[in-house]
PDB file of N, CA and C in Angstrom:
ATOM      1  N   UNK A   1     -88.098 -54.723 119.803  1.00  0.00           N
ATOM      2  CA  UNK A   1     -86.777 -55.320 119.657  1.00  0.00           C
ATOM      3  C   UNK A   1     -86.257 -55.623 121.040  1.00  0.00           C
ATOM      4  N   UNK A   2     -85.676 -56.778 121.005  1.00  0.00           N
ATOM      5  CA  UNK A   2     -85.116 -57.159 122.556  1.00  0.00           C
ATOM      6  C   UNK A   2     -83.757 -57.431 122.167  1.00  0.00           C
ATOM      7  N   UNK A   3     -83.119 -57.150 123.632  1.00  0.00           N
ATOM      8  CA  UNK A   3     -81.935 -57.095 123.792  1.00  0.00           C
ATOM      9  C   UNK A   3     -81.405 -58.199 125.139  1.00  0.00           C
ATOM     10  N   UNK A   4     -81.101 -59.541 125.133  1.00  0.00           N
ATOM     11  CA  UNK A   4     -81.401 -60.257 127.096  1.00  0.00           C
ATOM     12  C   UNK A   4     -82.599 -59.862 127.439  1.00  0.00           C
ATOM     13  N   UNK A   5     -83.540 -60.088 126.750  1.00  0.00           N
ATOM     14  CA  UNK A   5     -84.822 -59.840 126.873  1.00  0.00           C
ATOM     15  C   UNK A   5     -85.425 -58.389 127.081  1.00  0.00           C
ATOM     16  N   UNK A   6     -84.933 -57.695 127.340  1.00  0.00           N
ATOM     17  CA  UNK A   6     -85.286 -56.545 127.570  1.00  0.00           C
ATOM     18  C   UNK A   6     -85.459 -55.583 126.325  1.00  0.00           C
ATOM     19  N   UNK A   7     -86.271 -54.747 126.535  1.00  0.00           N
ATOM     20  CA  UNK A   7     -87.447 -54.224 125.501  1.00  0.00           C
ATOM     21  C   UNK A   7     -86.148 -52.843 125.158  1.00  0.00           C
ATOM     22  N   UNK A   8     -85.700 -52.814 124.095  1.00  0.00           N
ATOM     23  CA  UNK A   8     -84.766 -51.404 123.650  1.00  0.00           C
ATOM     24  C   UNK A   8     -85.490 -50.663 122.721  1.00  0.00           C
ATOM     25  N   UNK A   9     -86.579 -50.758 122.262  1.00  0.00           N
ATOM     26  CA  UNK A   9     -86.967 -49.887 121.145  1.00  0.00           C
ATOM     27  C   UNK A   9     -88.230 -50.429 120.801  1.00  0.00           C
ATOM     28  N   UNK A  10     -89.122 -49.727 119.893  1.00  0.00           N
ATOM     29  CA  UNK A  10     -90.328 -49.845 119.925  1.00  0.00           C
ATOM     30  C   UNK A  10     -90.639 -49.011 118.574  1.00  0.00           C
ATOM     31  N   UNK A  11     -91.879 -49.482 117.790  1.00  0.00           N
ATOM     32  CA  UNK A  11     -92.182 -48.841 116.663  1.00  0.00           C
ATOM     33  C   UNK A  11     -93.508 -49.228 116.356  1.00  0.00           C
ATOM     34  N   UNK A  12     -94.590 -48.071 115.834  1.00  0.00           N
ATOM     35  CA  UNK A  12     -96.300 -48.707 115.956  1.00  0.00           C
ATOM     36  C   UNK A  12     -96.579 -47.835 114.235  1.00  0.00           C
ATOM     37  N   UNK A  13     -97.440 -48.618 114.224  1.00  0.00           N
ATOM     38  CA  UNK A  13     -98.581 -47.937 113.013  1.00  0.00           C
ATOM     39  C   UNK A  13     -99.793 -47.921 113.386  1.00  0.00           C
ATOM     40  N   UNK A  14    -100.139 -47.060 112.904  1.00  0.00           N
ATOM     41  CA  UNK A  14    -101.642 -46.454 113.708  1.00  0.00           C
ATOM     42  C   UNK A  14    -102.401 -45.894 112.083  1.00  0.00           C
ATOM     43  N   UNK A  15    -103.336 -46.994 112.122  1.00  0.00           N
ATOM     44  CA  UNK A  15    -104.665 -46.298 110.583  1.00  0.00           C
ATOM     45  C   UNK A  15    -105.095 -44.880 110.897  1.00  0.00           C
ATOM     46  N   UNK A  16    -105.285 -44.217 109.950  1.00  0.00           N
ATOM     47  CA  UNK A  16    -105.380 -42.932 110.084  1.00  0.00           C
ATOM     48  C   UNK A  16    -106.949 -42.852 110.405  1.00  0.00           C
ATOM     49  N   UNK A  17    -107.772 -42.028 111.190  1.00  0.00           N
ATOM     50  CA  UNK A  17    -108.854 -41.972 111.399  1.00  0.00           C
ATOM     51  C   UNK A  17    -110.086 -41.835 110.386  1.00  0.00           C
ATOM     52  N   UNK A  18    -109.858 -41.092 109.424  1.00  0.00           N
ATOM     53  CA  UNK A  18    -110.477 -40.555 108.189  1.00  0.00           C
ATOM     54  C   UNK A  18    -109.780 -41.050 106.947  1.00  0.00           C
ATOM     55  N   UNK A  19    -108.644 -41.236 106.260  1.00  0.00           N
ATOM     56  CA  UNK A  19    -108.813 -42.103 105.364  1.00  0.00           C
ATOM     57  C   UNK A  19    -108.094 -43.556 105.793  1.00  0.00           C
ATOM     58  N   UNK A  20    -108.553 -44.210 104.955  1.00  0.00           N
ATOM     59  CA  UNK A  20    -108.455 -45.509 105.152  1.00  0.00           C
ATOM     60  C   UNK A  20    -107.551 -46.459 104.478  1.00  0.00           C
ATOM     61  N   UNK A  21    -106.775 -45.458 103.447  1.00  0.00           N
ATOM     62  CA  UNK A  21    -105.572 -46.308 102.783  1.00  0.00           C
ATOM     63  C   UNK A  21    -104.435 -45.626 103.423  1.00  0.00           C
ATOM     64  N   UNK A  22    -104.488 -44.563 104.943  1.00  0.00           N
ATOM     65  CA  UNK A  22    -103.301 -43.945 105.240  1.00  0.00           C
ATOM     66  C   UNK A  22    -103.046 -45.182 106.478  1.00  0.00           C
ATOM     67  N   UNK A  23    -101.376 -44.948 106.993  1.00  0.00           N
ATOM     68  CA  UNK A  23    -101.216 -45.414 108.126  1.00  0.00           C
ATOM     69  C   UNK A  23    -100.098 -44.525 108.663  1.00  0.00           C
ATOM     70  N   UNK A  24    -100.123 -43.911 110.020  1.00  0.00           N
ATOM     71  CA  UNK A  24     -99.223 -43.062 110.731  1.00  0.00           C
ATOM     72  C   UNK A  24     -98.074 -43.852 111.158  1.00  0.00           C
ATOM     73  N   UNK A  25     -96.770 -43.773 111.552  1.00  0.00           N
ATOM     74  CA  UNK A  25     -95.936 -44.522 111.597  1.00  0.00           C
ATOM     75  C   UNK A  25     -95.772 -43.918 113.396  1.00  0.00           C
ATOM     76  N   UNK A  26     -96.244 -44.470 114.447  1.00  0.00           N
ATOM     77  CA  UNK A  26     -95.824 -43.592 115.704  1.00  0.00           C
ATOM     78  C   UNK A  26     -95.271 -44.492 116.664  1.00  0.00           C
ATOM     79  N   UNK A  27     -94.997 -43.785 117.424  1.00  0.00           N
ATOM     80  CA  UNK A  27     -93.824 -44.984 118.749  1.00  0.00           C
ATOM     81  C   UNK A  27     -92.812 -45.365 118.496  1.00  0.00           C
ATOM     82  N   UNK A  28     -92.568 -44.668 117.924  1.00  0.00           N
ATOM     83  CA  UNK A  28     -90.686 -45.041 117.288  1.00  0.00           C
ATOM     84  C   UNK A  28     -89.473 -44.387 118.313  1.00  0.00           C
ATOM     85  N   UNK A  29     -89.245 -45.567 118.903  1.00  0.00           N
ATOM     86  CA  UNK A  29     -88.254 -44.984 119.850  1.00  0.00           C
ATOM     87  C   UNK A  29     -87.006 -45.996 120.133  1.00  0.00           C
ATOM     88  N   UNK A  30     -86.179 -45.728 120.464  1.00  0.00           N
ATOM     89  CA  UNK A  30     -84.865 -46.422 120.810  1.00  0.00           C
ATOM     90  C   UNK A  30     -84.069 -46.042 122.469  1.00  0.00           C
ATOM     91  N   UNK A  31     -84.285 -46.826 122.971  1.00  0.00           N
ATOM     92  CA  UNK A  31     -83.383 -46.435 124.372  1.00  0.00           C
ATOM     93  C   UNK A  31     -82.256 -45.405 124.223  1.00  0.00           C
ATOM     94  N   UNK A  32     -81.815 -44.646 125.057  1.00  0.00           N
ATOM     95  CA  UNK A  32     -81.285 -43.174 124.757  1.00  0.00           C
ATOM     96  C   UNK A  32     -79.877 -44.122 125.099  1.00  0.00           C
ATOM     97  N   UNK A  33     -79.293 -45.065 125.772  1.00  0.00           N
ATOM     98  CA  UNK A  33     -78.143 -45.552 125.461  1.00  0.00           C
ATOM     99  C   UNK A  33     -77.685 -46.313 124.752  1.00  0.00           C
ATOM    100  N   UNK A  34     -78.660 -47.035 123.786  1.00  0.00           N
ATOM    101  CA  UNK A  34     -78.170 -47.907 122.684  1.00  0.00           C
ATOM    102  C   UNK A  34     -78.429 -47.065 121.150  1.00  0.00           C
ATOM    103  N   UNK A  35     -78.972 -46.093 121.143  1.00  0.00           N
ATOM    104  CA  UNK A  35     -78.527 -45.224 120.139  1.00  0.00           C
ATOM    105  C   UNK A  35     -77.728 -44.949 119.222  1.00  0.00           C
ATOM    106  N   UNK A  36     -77.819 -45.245 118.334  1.00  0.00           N
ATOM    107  CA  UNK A  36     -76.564 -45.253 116.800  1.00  0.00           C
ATOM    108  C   UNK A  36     -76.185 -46.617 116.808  1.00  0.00           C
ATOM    109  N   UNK A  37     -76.479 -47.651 117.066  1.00  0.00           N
ATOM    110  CA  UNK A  37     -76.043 -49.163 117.102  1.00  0.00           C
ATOM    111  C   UNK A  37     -76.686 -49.791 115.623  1.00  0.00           C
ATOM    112  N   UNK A  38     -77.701 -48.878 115.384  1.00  0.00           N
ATOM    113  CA  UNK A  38     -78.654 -49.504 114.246  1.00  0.00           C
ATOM    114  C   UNK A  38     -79.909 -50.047 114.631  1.00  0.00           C
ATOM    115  N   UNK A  39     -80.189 -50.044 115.889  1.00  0.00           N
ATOM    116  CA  UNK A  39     -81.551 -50.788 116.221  1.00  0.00           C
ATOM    117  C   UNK A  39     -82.280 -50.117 115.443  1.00  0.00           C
ATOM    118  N   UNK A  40     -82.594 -48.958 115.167  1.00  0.00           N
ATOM    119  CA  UNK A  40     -84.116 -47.699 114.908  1.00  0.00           C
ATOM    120  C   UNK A  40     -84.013 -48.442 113.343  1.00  0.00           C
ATOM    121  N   UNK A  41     -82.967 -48.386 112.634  1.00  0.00           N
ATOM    122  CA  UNK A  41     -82.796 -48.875 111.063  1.00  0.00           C
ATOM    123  C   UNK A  41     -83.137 -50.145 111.023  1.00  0.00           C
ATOM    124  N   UNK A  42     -82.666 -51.119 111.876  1.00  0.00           N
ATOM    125  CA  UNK A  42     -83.540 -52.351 111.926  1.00  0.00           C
ATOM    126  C   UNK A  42     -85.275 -52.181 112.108  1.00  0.00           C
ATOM    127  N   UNK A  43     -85.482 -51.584 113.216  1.00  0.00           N
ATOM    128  CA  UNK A  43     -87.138 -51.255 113.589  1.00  0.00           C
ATOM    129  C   UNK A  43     -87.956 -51.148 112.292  1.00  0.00           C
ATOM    130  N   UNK A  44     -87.089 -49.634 111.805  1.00  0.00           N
ATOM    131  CA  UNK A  44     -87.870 -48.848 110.876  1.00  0.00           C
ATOM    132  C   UNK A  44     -88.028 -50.376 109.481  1.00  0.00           C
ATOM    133  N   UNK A  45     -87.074 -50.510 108.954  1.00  0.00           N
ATOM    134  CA  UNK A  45     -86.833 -51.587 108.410  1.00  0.00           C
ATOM    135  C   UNK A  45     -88.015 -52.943 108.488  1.00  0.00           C
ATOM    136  N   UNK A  46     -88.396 -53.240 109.132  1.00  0.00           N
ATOM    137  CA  UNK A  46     -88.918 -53.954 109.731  1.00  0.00           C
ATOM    138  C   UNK A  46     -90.321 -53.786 109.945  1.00  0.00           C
ATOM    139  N   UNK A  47     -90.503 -52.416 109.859  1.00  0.00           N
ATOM    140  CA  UNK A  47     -91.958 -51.999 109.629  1.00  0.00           C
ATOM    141  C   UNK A  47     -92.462 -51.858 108.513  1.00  0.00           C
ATOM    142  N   UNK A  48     -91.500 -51.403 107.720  1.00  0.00           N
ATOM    143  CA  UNK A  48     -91.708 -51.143 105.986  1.00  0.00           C
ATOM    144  C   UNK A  48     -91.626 -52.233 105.092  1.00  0.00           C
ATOM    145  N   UNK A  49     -91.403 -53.399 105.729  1.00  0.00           N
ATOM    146  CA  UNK A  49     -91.290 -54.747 105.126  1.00  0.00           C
ATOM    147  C   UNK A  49     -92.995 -55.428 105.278  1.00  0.00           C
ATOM    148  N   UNK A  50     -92.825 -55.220 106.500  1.00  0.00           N
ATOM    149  CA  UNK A  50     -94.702 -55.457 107.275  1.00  0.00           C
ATOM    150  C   UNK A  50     -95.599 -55.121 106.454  1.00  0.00           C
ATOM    151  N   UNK A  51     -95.574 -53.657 106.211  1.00  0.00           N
ATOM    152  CA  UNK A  51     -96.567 -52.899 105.555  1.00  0.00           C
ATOM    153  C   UNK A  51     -96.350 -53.342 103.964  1.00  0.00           C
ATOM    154  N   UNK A  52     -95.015 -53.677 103.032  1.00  0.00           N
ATOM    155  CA  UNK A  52     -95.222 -54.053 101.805  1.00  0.00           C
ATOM    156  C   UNK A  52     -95.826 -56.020 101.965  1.00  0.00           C
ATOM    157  N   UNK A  53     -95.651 -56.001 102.918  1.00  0.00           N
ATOM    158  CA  UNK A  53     -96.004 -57.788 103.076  1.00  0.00           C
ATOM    159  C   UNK A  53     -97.527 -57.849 102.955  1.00  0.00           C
ATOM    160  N   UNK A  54     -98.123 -57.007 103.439  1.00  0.00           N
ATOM    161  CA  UNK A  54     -99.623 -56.938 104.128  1.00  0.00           C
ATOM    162  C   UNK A  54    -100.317 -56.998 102.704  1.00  0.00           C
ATOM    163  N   UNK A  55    -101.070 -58.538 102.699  1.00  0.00           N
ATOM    164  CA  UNK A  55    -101.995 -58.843 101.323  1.00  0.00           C
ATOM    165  C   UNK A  55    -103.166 -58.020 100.959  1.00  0.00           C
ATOM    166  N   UNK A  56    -103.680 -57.285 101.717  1.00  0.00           N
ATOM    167  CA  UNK A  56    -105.029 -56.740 101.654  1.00  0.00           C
ATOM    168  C   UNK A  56    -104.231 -55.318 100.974  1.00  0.00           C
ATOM    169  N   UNK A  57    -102.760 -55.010 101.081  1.00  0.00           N
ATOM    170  CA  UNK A  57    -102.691 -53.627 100.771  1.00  0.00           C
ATOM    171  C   UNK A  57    -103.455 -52.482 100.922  1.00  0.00           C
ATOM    172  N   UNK A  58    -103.719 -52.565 102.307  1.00  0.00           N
ATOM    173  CA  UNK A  58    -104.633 -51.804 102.545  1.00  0.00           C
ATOM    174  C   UNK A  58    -104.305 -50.083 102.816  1.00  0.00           C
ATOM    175  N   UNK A  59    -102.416 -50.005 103.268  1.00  0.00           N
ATOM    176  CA  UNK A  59    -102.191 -49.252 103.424  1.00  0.00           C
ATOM    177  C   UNK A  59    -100.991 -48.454 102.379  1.00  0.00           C
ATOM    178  N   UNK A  60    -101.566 -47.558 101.649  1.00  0.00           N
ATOM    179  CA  UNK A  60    -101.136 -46.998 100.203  1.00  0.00           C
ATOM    180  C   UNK A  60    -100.248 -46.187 100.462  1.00  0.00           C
ATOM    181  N   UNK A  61    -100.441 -44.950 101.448  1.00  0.00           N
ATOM    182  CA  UNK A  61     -99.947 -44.009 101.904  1.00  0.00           C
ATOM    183  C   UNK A  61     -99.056 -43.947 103.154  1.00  0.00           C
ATOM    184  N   UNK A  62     -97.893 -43.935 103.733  1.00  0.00           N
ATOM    185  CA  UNK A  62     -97.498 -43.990 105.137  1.00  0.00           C
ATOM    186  C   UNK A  62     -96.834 -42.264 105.216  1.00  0.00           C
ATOM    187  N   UNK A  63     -97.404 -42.161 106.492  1.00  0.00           N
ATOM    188  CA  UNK A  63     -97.251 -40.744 106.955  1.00  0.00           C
ATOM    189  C   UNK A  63     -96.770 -40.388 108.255  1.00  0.00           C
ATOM    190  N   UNK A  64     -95.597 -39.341 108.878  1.00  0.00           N
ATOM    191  CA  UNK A  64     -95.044 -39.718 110.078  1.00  0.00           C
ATOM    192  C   UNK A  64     -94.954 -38.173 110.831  1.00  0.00           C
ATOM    193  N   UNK A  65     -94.892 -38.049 111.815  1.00  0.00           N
ATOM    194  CA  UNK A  65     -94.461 -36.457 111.995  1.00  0.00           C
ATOM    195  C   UNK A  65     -93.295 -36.419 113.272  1.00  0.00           C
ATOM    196  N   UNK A  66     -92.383 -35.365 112.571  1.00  0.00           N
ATOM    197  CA  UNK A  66     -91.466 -35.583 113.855  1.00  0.00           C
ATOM    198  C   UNK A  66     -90.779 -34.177 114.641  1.00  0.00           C
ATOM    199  N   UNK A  67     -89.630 -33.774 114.783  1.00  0.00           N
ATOM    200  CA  UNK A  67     -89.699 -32.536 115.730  1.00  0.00           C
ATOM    201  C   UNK A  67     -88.439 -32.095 114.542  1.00  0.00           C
ATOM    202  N   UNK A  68     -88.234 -30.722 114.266  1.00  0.00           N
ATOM    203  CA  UNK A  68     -86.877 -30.615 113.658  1.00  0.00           C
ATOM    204  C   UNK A  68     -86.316 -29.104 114.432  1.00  0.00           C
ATOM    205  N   UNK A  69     -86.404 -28.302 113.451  1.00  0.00           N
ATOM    206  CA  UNK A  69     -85.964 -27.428 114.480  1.00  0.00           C
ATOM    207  C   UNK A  69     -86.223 -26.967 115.615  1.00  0.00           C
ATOM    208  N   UNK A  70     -85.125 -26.189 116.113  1.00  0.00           N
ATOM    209  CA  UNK A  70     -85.747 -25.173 117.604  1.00  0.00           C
ATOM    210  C   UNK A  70     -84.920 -23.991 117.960  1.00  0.00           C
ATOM    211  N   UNK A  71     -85.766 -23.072 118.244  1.00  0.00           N
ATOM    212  CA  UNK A  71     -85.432 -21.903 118.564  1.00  0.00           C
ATOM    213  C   UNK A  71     -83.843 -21.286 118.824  1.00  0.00           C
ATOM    214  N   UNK A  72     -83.784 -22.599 120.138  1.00  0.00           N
ATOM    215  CA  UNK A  72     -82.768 -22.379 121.089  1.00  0.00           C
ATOM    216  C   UNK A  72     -81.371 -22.995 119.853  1.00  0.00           C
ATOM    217  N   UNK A  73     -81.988 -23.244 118.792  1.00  0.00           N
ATOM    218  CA  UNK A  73     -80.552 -23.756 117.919  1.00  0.00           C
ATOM    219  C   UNK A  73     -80.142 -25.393 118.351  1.00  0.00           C
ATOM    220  N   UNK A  74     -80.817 -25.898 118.852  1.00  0.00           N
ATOM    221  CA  UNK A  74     -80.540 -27.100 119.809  1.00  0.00           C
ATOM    222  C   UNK A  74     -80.663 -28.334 118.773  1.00  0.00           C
ATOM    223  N   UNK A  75     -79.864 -29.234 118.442  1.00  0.00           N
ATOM    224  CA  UNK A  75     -80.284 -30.391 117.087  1.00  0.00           C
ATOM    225  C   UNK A  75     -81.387 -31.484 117.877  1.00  0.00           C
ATOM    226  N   UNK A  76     -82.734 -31.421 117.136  1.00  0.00           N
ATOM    227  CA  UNK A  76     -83.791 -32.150 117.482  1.00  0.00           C
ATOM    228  C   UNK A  76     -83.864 -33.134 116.609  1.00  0.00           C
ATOM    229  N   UNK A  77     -83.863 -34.557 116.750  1.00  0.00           N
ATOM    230  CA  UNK A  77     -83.627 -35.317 115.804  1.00  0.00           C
ATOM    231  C   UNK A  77     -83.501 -35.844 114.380  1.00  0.00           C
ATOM    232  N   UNK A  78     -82.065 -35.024 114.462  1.00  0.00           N
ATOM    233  CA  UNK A  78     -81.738 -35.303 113.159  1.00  0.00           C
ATOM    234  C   UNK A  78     -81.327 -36.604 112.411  1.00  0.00           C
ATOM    235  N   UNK A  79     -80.813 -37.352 113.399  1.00  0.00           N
ATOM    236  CA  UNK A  79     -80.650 -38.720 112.870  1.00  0.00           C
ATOM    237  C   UNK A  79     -81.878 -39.733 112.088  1.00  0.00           C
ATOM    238  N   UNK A  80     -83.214 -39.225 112.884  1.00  0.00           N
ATOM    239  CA  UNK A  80     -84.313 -39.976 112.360  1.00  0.00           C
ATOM    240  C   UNK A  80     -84.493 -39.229 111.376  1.00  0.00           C
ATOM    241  N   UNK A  81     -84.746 -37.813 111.523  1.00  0.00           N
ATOM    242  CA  UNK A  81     -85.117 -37.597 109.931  1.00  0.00           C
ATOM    243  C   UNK A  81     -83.688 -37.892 108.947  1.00  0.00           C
ATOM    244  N   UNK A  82     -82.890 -38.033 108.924  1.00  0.00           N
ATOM    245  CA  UNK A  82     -81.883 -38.585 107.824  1.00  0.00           C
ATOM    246  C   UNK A  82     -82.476 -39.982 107.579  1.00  0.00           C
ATOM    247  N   UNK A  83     -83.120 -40.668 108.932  1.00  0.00           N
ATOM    248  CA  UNK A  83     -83.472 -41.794 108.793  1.00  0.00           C
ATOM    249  C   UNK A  83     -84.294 -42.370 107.625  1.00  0.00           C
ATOM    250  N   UNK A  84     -85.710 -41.221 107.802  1.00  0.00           N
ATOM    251  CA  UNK A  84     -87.104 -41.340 107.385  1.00  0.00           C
ATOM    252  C   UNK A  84     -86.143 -41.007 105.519  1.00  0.00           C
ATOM    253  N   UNK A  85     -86.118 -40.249 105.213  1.00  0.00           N
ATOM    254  CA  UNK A  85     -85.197 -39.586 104.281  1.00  0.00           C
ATOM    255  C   UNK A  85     -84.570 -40.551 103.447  1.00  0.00           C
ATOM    256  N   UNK A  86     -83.271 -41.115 104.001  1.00  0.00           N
ATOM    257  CA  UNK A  86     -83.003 -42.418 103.405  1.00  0.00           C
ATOM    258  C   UNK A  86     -83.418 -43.582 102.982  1.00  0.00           C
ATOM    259  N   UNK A  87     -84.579 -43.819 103.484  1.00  0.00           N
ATOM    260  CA  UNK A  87     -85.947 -44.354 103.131  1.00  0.00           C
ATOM    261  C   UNK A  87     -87.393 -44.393 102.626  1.00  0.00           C
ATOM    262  N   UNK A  88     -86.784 -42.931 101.751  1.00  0.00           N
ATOM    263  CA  UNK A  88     -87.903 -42.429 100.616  1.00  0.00           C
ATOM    264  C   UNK A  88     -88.884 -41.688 101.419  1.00  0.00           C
ATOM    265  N   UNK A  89     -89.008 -41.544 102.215  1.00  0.00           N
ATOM    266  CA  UNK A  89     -90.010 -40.489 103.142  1.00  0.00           C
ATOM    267  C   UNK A  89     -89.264 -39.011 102.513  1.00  0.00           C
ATOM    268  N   UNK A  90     -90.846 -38.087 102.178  1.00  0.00           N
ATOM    269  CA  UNK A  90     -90.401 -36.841 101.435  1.00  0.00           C
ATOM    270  C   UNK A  90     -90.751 -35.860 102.300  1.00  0.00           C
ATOM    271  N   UNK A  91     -90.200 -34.722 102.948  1.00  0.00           N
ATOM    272  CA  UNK A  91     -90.819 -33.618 103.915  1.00  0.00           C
ATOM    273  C   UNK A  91     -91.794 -33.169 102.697  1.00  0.00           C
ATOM    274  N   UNK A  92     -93.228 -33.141 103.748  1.00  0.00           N
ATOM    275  CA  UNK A  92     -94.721 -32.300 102.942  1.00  0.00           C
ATOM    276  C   UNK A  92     -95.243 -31.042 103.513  1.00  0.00           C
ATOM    277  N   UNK A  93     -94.731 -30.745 104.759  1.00  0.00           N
ATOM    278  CA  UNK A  93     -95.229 -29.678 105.329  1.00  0.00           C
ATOM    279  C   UNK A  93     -94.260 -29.175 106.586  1.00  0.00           C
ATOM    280  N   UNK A  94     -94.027 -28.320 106.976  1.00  0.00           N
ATOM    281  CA  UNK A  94     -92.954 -28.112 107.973  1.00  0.00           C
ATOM    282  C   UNK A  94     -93.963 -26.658 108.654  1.00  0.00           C
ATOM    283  N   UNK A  95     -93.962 -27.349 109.678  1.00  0.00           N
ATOM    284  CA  UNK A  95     -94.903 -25.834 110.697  1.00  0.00           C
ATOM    285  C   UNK A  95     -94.273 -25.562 112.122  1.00  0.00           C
ATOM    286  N   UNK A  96     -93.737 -24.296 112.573  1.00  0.00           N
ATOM    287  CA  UNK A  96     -93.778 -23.942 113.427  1.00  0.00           C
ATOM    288  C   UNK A  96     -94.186 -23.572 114.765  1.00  0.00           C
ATOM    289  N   UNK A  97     -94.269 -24.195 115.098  1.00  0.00           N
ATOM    290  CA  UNK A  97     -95.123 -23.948 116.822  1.00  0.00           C
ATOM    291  C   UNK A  97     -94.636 -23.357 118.054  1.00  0.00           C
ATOM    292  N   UNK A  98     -94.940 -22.572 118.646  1.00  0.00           N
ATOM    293  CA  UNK A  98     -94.748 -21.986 120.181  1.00  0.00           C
ATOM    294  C   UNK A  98     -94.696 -23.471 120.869  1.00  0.00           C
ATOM    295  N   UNK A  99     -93.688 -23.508 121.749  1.00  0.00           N
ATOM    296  CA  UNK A  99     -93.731 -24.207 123.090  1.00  0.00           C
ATOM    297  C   UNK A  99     -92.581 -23.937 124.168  1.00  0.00           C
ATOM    298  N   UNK A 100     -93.620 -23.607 125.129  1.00  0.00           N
ATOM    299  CA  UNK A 100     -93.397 -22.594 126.379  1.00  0.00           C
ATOM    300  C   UNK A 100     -93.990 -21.035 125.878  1.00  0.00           C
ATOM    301  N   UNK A 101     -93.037 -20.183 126.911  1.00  0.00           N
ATOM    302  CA  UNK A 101     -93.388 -19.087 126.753  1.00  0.00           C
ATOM    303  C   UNK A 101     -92.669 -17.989 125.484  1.00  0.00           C
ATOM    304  N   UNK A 102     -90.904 -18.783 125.437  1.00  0.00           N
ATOM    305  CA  UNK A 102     -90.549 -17.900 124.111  1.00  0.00           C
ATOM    306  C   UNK A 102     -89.652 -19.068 123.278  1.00  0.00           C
ATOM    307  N   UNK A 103     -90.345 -20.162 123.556  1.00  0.00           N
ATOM    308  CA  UNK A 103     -89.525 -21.028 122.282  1.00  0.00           C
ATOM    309  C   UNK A 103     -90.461 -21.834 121.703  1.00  0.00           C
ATOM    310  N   UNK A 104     -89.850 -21.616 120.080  1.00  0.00           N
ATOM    311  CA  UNK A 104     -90.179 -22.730 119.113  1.00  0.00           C
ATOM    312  C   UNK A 104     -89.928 -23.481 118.493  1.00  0.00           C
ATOM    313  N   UNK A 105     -90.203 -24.525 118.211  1.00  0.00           N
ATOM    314  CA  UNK A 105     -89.853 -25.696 117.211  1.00  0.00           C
ATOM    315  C   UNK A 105     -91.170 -26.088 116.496  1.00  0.00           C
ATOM    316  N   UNK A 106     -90.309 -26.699 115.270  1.00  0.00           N
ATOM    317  CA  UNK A 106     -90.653 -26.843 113.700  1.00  0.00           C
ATOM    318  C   UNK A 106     -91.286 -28.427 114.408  1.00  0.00           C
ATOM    319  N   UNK A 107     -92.342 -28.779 113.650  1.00  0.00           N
ATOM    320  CA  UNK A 107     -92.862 -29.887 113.089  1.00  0.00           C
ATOM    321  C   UNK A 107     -92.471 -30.283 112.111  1.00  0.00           C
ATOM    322  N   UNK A 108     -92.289 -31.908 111.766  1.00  0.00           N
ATOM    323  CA  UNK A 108     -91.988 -31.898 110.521  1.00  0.00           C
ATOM    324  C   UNK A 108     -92.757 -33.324 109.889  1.00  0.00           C
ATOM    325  N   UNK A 109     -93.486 -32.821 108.641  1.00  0.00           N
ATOM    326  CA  UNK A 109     -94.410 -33.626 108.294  1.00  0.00           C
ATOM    327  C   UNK A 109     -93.813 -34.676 107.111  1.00  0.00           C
ATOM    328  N   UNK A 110     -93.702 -35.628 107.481  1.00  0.00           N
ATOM    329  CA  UNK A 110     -93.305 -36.608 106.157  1.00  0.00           C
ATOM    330  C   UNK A 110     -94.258 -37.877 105.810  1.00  0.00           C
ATOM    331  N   UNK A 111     -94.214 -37.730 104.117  1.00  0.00           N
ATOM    332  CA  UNK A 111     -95.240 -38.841 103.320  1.00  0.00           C
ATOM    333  C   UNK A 111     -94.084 -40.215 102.610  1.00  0.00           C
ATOM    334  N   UNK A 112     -94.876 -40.907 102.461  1.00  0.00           N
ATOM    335  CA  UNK A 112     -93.991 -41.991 101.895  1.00  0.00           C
ATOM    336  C   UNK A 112     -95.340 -42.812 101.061  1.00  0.00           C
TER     337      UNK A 112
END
């Protein structure tokens, strides 16, 4: 997505290695000052149109992973997952991980 030409946000799909009707939804990002404007809802939008457009239907399954909780109590993006959420993406797995020496945060696995 451009903005005066300049690049504000970004969004990729990536085929899953092993099956072949999945596609990962990754690179989803939005410049940290144009944030809440709606670009990411346009992006996301915009990808999910792609993927129902695509004649070969090749991709059945879309699958995404993102960060949710953390230790420190700190809100890790909650806006995208309301995002993914509002757009029929269902949490499938939620795992906990060490990172650093005494903090953790949640993974969070979503199918669509």
């Amino acid at each position: 997505v451009g903005n005066n030409q300049k690049i504000v946000g970004s969004i990729g799909l990536l085929p899953d290695a092993i099956e072949t009707n999945v596609s990962w939804v990754n690179t989803f990002s939005v410049s940290e000052g144009l944030r809440g404007q709606g670009i990411g809802k346009k992006l996301f939008a915009t990808l999910l149109r792609e993927v129902e457009r695509d004649d070969s239907r090749r991709v059945k399954l879309l699958r995404l992973v993102t960060l949710g909780g953390h230790s420190e109590e700190t809100p890790v993006m909650d806006a995208a997952r309301r995002l993914y959420e509002r757009e029929g993406f269902v949490l499938v797995k939620k795992e906990t991980v060490k990172y650093g020496h005494a903090t953790t945060i949640d993974l969070m696995y979503y199918e669509k």
